[in-house]
C-alpha atoms as a PDB file:
ATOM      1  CA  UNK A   1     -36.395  77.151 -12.773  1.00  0.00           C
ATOM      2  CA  UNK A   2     -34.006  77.246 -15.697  1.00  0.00           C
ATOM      3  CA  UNK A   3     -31.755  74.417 -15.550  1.00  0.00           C
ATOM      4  CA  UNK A   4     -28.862  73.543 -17.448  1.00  0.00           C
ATOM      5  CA  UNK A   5     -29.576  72.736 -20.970  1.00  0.00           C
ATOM      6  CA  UNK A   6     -28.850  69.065 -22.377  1.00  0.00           C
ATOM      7  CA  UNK A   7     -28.346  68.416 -25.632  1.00  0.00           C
ATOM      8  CA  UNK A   8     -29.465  65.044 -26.188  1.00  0.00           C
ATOM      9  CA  UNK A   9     -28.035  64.201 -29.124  1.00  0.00           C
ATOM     10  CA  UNK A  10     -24.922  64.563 -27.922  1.00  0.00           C
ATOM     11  CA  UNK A  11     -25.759  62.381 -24.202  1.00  0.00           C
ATOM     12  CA  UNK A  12     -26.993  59.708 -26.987  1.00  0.00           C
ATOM     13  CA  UNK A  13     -23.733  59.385 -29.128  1.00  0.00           C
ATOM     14  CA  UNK A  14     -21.769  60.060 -25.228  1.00  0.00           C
ATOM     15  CA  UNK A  15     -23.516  56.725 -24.098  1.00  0.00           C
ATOM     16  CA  UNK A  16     -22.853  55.003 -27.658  1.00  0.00           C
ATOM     17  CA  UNK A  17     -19.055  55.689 -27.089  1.00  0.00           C
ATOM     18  CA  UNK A  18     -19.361  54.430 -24.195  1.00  0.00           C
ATOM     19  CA  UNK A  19     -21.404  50.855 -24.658  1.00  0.00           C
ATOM     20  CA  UNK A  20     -18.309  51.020 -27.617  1.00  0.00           C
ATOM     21  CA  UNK A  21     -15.699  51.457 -25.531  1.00  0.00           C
ATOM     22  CA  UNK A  22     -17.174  48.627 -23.039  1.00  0.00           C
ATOM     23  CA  UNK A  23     -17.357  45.810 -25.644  1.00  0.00           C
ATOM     24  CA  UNK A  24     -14.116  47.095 -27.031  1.00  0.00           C
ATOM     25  CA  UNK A  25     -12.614  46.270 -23.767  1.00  0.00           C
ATOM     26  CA  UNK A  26     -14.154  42.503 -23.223  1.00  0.00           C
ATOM     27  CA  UNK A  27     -13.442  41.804 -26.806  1.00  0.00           C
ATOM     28  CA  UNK A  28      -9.824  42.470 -25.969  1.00  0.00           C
ATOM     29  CA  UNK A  29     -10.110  40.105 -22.776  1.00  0.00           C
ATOM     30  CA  UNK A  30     -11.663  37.539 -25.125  1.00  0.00           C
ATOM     31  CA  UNK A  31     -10.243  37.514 -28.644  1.00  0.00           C
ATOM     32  CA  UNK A  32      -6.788  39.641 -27.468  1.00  0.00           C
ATOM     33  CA  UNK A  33      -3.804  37.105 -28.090  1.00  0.00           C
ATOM     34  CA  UNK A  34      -0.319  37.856 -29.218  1.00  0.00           C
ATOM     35  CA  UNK A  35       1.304  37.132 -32.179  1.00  0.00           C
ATOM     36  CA  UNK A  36       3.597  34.575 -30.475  1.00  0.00           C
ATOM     37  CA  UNK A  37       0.558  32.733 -29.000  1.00  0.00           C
ATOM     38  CA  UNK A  38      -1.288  33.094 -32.628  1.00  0.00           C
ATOM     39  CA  UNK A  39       2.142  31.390 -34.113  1.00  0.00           C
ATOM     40  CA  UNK A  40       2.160  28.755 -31.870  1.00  0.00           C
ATOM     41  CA  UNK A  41      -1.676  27.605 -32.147  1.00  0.00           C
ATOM     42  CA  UNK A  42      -0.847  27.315 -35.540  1.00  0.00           C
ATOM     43  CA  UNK A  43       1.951  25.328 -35.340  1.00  0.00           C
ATOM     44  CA  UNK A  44       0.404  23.006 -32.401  1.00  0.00           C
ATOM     45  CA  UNK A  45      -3.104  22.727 -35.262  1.00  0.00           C
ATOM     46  CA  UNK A  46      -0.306  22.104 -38.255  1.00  0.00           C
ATOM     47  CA  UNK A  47       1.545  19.210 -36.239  1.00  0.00           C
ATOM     48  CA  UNK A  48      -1.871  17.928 -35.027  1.00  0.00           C
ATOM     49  CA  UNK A  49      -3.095  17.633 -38.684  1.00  0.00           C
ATOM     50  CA  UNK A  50       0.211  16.111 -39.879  1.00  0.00           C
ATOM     51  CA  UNK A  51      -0.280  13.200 -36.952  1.00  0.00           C
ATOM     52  CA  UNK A  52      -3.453  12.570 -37.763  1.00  0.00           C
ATOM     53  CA  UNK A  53      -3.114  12.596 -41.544  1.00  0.00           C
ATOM     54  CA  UNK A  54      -0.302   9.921 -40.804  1.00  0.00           C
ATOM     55  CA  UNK A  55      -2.563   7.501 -38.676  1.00  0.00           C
ATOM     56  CA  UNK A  56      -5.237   6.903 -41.953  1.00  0.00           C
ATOM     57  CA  UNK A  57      -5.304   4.061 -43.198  1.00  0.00           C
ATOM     58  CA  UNK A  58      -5.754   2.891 -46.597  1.00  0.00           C
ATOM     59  CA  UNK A  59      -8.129   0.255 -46.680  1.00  0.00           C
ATOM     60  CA  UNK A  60      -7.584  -0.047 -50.720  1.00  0.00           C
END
């Protein structure tokens, strides 16, 4: 009847790691982009903001 012994702090931080390791991973699908496509959001946002800021009108 003996059985193999389980330490169950260690299956606890095992299943941690492992919920970790899962988010890690769709984090990476979700937030992951390179630095080229980082470079050129900013650029697109900065041109954006410069065409809009040239349409205002001053009603002075």
């Amino acid at each position: 009847m003996t059985g193999e012994i389980i330490n169950l702090n260690k299956a606890r931080k095992d299943r941690a790691r492992a919920e970790a390791k899962a988010t890690a991973a769709a984090n990476r699908v979700a937030f992951g982009r390179t630095r080229g496509q980082k470079d050129a959001a900013r650029i697109e946002a900065e041109r954006l903001k410069r065409e809009l800021d040239g349409a205002k009108r001053d009603d002075d």
